[in-house]
N, C-alpha and C. Protein backbone atom coordinates (compact mmCIF):
# COMPACT_ATOMS: atom_id res chain seq x y z
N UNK A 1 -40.95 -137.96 -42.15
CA UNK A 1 -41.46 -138.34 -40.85
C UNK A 1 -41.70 -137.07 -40.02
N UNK A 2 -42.96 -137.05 -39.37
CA UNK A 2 -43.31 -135.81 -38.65
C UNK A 2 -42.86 -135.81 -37.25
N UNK A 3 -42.13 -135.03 -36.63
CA UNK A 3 -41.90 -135.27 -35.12
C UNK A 3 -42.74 -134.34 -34.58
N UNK A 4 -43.39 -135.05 -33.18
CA UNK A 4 -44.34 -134.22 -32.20
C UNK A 4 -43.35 -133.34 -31.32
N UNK A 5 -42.87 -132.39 -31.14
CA UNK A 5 -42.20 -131.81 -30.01
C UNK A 5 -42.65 -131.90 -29.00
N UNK A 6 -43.97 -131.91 -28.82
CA UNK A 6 -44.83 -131.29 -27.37
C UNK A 6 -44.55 -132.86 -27.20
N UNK A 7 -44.31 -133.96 -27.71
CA UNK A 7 -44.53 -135.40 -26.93
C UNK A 7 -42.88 -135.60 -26.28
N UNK A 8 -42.25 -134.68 -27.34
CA UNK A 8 -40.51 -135.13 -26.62
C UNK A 8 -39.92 -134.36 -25.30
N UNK A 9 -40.58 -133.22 -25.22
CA UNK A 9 -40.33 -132.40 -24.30
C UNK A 9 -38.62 -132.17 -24.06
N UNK A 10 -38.12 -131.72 -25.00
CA UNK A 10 -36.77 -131.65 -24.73
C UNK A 10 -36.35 -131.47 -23.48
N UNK A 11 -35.09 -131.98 -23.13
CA UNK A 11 -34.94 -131.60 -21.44
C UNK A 11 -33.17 -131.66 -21.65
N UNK A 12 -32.75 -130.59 -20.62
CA UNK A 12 -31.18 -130.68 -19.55
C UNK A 12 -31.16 -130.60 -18.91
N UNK A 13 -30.65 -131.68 -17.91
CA UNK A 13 -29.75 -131.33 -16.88
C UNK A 13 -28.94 -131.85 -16.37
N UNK A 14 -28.17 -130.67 -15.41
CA UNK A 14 -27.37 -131.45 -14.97
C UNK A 14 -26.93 -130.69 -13.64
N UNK A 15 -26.31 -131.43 -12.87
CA UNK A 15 -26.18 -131.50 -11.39
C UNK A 15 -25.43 -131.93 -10.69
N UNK A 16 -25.26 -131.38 -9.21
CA UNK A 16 -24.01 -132.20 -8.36
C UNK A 16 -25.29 -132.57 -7.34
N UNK A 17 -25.01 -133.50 -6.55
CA UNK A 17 -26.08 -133.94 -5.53
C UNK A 17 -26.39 -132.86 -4.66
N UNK A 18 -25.13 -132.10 -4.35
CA UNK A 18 -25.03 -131.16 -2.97
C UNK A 18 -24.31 -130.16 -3.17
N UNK A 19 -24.68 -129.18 -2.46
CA UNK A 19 -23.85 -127.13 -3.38
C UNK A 19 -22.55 -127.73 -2.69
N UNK A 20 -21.70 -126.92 -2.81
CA UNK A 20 -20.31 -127.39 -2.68
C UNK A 20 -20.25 -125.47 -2.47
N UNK A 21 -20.17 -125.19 -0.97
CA UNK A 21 -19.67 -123.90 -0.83
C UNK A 21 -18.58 -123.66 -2.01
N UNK A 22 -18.34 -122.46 -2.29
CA UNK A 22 -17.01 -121.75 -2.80
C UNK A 22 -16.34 -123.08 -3.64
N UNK A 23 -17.05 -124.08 -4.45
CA UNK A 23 -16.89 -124.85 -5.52
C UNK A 23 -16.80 -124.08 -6.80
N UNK A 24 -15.84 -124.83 -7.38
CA UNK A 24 -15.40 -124.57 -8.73
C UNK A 24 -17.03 -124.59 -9.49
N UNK A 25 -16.93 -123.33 -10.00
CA UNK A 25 -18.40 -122.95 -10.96
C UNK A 25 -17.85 -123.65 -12.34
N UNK A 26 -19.44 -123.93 -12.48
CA UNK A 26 -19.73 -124.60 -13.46
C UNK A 26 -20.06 -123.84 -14.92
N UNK A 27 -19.41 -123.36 -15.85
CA UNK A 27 -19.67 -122.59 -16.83
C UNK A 27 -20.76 -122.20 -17.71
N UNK A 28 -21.32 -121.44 -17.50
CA UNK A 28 -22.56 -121.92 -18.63
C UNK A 28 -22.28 -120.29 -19.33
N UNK A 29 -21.72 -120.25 -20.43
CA UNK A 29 -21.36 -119.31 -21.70
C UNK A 29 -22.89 -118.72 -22.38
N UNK A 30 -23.36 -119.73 -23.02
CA UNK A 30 -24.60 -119.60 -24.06
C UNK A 30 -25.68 -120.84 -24.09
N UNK A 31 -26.96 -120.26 -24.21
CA UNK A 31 -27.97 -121.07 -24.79
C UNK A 31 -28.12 -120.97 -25.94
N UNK A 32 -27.58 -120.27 -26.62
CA UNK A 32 -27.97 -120.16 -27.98
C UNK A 32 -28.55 -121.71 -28.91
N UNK A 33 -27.51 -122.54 -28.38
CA UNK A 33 -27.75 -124.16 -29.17
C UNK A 33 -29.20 -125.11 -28.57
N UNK A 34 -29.70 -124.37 -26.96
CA UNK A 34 -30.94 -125.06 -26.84
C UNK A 34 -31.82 -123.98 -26.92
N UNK A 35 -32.56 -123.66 -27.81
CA UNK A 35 -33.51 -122.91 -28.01
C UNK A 35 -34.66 -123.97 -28.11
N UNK A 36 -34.84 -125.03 -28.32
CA UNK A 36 -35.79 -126.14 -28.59
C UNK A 36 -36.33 -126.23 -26.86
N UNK A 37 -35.34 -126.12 -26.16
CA UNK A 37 -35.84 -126.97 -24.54
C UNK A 37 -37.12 -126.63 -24.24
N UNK A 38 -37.40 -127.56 -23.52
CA UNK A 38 -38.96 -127.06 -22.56
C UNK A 38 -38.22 -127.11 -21.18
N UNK A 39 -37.22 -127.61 -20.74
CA UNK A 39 -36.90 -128.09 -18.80
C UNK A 39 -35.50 -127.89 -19.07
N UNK A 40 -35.33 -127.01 -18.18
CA UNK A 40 -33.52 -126.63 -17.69
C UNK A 40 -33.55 -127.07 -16.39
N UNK A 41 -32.52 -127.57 -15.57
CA UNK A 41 -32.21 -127.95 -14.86
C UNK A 41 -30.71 -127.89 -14.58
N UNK A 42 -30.49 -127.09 -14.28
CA UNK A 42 -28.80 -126.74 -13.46
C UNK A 42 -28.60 -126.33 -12.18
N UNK A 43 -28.69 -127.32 -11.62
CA UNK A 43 -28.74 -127.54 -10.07
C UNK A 43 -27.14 -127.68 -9.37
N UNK A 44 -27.21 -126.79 -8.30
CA UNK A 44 -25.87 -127.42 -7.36
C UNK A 44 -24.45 -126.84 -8.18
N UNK A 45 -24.67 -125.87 -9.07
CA UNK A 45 -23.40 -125.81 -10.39
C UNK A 45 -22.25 -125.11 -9.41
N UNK A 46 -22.91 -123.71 -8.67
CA UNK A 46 -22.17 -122.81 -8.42
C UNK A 46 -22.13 -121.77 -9.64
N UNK A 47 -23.05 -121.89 -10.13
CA UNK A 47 -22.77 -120.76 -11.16
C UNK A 47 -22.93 -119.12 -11.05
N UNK A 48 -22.05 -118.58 -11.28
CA UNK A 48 -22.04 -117.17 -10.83
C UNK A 48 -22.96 -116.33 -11.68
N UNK A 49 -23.27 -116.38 -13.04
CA UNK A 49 -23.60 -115.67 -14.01
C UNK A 49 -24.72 -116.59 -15.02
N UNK A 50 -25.92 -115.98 -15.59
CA UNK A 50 -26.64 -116.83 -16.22
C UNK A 50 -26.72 -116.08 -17.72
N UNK A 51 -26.47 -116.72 -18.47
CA UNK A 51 -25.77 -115.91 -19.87
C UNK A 51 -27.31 -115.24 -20.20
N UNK A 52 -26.69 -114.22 -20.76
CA UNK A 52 -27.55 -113.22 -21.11
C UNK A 52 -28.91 -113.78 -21.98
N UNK A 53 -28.53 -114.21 -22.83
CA UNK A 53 -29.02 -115.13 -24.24
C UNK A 53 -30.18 -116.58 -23.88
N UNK A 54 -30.77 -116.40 -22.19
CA UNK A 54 -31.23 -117.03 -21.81
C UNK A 54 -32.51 -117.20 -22.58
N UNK A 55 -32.92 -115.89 -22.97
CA UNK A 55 -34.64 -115.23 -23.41
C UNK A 55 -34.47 -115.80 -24.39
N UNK A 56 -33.50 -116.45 -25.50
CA UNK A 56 -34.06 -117.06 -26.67
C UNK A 56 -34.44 -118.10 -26.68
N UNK A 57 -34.52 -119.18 -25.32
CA UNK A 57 -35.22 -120.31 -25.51
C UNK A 57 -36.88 -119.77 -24.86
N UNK A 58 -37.63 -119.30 -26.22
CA UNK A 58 -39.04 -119.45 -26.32
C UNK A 58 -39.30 -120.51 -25.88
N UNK A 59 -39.17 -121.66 -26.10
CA UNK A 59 -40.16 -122.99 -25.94
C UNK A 59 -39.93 -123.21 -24.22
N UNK A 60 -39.42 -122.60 -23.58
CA UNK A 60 -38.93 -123.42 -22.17
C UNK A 60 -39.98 -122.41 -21.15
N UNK A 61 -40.68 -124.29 -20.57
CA UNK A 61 -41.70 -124.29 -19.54
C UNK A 61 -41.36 -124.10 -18.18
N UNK A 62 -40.19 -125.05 -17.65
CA UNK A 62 -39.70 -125.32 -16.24
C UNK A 62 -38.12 -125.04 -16.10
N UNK A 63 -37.98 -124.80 -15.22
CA UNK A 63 -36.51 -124.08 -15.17
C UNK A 63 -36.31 -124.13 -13.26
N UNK A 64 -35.21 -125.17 -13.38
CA UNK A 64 -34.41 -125.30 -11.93
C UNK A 64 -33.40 -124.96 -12.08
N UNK A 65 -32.90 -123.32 -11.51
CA UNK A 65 -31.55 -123.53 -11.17
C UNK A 65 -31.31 -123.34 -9.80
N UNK A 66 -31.54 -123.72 -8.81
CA UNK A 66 -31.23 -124.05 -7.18
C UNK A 66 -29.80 -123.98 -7.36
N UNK A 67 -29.45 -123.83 -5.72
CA UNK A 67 -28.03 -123.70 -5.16
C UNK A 67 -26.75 -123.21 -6.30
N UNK A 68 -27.47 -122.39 -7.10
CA UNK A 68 -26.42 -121.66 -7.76
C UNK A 68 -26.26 -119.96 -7.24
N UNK A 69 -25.15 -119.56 -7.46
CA UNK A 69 -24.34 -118.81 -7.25
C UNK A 69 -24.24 -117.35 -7.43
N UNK A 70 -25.33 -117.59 -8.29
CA UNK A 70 -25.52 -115.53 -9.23
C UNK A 70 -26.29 -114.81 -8.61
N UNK A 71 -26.35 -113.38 -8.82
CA UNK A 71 -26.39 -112.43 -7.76
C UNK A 71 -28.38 -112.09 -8.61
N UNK A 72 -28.66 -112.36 -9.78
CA UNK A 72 -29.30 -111.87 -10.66
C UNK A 72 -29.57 -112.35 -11.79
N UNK A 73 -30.80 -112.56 -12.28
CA UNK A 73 -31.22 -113.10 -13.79
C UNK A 73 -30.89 -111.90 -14.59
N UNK A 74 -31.01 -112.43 -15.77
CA UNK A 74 -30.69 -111.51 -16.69
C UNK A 74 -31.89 -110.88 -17.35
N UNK A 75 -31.95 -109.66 -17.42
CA UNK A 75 -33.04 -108.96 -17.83
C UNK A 75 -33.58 -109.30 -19.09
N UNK A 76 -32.69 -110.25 -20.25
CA UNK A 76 -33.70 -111.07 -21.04
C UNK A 76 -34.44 -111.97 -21.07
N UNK A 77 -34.84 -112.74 -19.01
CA UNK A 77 -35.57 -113.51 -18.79
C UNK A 77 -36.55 -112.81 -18.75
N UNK A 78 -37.41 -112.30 -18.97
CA UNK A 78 -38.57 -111.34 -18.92
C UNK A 78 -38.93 -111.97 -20.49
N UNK A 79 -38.78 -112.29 -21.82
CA UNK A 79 -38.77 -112.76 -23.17
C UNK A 79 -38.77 -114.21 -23.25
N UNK A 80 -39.25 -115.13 -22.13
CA UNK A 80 -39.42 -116.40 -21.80
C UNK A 80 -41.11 -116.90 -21.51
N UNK A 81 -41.79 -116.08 -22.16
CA UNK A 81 -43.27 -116.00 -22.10
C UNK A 81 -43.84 -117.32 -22.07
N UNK A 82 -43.03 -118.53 -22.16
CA UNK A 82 -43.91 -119.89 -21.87
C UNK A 82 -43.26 -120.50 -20.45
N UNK A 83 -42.41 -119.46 -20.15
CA UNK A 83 -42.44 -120.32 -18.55
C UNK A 83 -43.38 -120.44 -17.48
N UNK A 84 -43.70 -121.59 -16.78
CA UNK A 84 -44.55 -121.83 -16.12
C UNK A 84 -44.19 -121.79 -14.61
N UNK A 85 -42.84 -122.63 -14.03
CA UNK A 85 -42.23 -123.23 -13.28
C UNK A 85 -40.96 -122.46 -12.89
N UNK A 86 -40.26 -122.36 -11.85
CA UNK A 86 -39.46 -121.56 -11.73
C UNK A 86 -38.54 -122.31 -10.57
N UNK A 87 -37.67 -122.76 -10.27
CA UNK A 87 -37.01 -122.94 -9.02
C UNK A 87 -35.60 -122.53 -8.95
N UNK A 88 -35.56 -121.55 -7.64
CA UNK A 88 -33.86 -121.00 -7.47
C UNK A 88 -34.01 -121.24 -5.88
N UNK A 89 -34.37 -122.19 -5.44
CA UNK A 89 -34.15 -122.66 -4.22
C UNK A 89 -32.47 -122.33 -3.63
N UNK A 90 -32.62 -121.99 -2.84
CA UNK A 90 -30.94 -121.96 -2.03
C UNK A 90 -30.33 -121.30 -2.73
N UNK A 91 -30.68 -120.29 -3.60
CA UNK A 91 -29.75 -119.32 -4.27
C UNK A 91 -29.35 -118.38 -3.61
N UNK A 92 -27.96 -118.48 -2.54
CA UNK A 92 -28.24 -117.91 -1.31
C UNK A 92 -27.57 -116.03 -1.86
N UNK A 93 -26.90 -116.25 -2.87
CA UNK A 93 -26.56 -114.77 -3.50
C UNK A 93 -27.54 -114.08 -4.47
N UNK A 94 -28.56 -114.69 -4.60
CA UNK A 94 -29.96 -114.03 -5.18
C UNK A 94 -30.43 -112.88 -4.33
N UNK A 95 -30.45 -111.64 -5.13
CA UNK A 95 -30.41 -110.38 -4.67
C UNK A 95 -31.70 -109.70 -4.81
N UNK A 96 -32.41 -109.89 -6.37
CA UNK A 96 -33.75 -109.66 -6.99
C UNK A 96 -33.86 -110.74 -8.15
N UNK A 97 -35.58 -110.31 -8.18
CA UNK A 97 -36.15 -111.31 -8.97
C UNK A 97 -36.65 -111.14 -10.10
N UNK A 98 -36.36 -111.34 -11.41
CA UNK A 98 -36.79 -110.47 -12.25
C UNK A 98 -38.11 -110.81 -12.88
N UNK A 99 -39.14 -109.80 -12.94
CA UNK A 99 -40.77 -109.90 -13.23
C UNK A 99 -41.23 -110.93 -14.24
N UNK A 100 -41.63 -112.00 -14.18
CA UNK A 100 -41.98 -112.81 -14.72
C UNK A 100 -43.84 -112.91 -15.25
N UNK A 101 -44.28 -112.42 -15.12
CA UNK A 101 -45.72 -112.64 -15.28
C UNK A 101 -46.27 -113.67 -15.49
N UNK A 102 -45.69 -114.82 -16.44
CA UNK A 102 -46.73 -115.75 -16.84
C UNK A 102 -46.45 -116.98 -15.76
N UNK A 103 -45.95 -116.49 -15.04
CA UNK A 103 -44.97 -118.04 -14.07
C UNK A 103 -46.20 -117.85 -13.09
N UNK A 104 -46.37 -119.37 -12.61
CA UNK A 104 -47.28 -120.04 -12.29
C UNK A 104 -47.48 -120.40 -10.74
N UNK A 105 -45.71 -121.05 -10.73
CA UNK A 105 -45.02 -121.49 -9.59
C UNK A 105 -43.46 -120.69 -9.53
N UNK A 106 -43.42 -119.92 -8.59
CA UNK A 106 -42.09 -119.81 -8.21
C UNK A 106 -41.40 -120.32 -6.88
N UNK A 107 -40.76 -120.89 -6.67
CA UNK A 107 -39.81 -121.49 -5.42
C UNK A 107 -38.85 -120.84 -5.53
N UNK A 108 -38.48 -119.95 -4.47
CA UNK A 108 -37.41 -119.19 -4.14
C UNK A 108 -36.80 -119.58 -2.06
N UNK A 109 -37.25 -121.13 -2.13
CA UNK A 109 -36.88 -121.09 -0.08
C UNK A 109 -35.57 -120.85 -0.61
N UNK A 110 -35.12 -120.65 0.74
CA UNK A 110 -33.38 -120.48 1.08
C UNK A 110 -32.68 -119.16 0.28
N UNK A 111 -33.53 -118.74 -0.36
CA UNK A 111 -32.99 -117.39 -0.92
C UNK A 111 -32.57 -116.75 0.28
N UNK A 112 -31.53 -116.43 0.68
CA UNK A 112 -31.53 -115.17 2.18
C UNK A 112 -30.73 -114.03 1.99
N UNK A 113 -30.67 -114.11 0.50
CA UNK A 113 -30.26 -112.36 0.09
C UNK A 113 -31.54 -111.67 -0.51
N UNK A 114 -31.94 -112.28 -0.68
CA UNK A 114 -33.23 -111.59 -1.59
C UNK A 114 -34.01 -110.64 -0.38
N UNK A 115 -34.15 -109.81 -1.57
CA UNK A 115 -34.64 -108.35 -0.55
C UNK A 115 -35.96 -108.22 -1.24
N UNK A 116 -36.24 -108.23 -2.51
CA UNK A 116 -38.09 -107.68 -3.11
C UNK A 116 -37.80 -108.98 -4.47
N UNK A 117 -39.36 -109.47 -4.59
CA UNK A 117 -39.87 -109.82 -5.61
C UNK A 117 -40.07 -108.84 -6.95
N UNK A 118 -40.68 -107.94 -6.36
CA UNK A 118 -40.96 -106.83 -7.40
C UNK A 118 -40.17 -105.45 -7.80
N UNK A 119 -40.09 -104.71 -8.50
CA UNK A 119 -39.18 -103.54 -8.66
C UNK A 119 -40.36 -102.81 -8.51
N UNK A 120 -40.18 -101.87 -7.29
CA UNK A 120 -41.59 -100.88 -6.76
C UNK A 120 -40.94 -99.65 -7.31
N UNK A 121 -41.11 -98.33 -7.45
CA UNK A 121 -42.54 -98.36 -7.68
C UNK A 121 -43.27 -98.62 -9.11
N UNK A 122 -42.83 -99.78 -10.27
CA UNK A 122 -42.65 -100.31 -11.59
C UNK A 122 -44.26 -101.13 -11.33
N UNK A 123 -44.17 -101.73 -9.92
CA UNK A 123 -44.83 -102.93 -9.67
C UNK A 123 -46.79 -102.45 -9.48
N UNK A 124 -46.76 -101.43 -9.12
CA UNK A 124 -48.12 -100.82 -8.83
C UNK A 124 -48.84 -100.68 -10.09
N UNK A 125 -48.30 -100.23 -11.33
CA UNK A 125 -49.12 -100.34 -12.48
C UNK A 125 -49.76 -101.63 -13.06
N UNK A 126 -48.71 -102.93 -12.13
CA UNK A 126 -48.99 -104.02 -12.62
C UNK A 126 -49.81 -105.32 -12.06
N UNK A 127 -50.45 -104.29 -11.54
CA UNK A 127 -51.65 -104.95 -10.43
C UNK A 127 -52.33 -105.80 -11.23
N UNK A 128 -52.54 -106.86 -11.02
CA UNK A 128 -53.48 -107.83 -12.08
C UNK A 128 -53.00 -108.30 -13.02
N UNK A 129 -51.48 -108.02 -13.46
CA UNK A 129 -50.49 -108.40 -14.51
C UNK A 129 -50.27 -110.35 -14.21
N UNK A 130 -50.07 -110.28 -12.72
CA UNK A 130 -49.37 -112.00 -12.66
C UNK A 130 -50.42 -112.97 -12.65
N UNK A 131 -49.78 -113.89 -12.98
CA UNK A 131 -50.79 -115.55 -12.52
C UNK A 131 -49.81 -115.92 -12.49
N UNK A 132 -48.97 -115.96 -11.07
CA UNK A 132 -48.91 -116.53 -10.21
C UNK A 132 -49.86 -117.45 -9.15
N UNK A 133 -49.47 -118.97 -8.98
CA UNK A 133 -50.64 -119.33 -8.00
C UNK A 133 -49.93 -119.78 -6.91
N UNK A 134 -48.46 -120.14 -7.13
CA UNK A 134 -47.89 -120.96 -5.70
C UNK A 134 -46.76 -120.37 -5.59
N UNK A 135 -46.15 -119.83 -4.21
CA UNK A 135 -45.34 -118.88 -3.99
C UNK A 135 -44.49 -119.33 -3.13
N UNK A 136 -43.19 -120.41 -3.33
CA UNK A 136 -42.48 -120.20 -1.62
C UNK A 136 -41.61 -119.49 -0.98
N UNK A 137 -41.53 -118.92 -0.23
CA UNK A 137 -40.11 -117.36 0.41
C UNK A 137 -40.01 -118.12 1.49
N UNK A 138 -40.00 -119.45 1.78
CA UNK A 138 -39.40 -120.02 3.54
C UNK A 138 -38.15 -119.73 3.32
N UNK A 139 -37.44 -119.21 4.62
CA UNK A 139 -36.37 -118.76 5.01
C UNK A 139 -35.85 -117.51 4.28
N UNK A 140 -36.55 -117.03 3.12
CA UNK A 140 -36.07 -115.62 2.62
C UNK A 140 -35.64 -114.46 3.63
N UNK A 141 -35.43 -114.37 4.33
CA UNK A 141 -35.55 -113.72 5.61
C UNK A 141 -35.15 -111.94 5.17
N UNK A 142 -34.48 -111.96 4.45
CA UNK A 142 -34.26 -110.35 3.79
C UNK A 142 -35.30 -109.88 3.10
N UNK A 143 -36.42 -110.21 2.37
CA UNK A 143 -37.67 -109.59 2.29
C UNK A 143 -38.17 -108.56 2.51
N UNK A 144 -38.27 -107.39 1.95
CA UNK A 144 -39.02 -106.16 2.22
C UNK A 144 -39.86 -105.56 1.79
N UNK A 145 -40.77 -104.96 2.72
CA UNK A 145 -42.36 -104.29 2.05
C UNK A 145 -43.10 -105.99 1.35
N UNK A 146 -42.77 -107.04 1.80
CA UNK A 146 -43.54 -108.06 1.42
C UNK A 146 -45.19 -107.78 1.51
N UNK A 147 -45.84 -107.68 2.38
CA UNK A 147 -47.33 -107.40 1.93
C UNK A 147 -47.59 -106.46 1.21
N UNK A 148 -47.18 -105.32 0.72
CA UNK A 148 -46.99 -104.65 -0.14
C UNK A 148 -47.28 -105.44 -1.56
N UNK A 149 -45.84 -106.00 -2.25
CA UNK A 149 -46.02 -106.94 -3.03
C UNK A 149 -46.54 -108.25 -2.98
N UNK A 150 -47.15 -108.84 -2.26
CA UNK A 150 -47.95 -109.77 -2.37
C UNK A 150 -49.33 -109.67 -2.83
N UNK A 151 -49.64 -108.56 -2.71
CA UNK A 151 -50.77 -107.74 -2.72
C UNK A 151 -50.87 -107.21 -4.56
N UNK A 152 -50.01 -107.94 -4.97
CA UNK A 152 -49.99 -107.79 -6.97
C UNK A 152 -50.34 -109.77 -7.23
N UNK A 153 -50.17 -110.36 -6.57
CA UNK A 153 -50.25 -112.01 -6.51
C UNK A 153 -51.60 -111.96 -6.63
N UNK A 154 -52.61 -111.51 -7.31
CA UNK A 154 -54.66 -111.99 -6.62
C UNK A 154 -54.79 -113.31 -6.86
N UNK A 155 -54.02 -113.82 -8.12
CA UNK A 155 -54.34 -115.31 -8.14
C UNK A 155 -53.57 -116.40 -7.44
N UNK A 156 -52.77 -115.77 -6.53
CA UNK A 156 -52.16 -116.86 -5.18
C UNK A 156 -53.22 -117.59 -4.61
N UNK A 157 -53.08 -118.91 -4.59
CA UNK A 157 -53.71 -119.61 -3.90
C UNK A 157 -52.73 -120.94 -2.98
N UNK A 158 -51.32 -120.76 -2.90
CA UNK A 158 -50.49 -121.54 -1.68
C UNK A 158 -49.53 -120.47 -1.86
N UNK A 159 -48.96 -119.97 -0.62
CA UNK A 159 -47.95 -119.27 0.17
C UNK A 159 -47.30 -119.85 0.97
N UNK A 160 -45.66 -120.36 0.86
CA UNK A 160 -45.30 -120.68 2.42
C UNK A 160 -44.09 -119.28 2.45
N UNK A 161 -44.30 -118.65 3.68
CA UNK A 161 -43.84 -118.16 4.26
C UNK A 161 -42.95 -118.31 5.77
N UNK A 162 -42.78 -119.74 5.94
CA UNK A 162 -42.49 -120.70 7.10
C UNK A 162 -40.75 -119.71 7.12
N UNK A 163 -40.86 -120.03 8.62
CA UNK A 163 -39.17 -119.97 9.19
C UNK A 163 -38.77 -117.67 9.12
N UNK A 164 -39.71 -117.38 8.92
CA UNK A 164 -39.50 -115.91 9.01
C UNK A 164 -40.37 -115.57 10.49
N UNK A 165 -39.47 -113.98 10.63
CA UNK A 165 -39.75 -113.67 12.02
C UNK A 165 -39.90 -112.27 11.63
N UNK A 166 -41.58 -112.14 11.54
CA UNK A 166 -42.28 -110.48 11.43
C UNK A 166 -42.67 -110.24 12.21
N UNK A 167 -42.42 -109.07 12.27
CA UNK A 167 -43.10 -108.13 13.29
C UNK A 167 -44.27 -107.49 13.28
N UNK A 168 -45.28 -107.66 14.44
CA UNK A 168 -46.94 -107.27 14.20
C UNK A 168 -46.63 -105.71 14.79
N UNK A 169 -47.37 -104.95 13.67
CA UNK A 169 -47.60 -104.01 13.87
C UNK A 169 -49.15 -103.45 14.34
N UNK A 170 -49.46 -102.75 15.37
CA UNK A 170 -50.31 -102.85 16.22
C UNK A 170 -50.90 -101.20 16.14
């Protein structure tokens, strides 16, 4: 019997309804055993750390981890070349973001540690590198040199930038 993968769309998740300040984190050791997934979803965990071993699930399209806890992806998310989708909403200890190119959609509101999207000056050679098309930073409020790096986005076509307070320079 032949199975379609692309029709099963493997999926996890799992979740608390609501972050739970300074809540008991939720462990996540290894992916090694879902390398099949297309959709992660670990929402609300508190998780401090995202195992290294993330980059071996090739097949994975969409990926929510909101209101978790870690300071940083792991530099083998860069080896996730079919992600499309991205959400770390309310990741309020999200510090940087690590270069994704093929991602489509990233949601990053409520990030309010996050300081750069891009690692400058890495990011200037890579002008025309993203397709990116939908971008949200509402409430990112730590943000820096943002038009700078936005200015690597050409195929942005929705930005919210809502709830920040810039200063016009004149």
């Amino acid at each position: 019997m032949d199975v379609d993968m692309e029709r099963l769309n493997p999926l996890l998740s799992i979740m608390r309804f609501s972050h739970i300040a300074d809540g008991t984190p939720f462990r996540c050791i290894s992916f090694s055993g879902f390398q099949c997934l297309v959709e992660l979803n670990l929402i609300n965990l508190n998780i401090q750390k995202i195992p290294d071993n993330i980059g071996l699930m090739q097949s994975l399209e969409k990926v929510d981890l909101s209101g978790n806890d870690f300071r940083n992806l792991p530099a083998s998310t860069k080896n996730l070349s079919k992600l499309k989708y991205a959400r770390l909403s309310n990741c309020i200890k999200l510090e940087a973001f690590v270069e994704l190119t093929e991602l489509q959609t990233l949601k990053l509101s409520g990030c309010t540690n996050l300081e750069s999207l891009l690692e400058l000056p890495y990011a200037v050679q890579d002008v025309g590198r993203f397709c990116l098309l939908a971008l949200e930073l509402d409430n990112c409020k730590n943000l820096q040199a943002l038009s700078e790096q936005l200015s690597h986005f050409s195929n942005l076509i929705h930005l919210d930038l809502s709830s920040h307070d810039f200063e016009v320079q004149v």
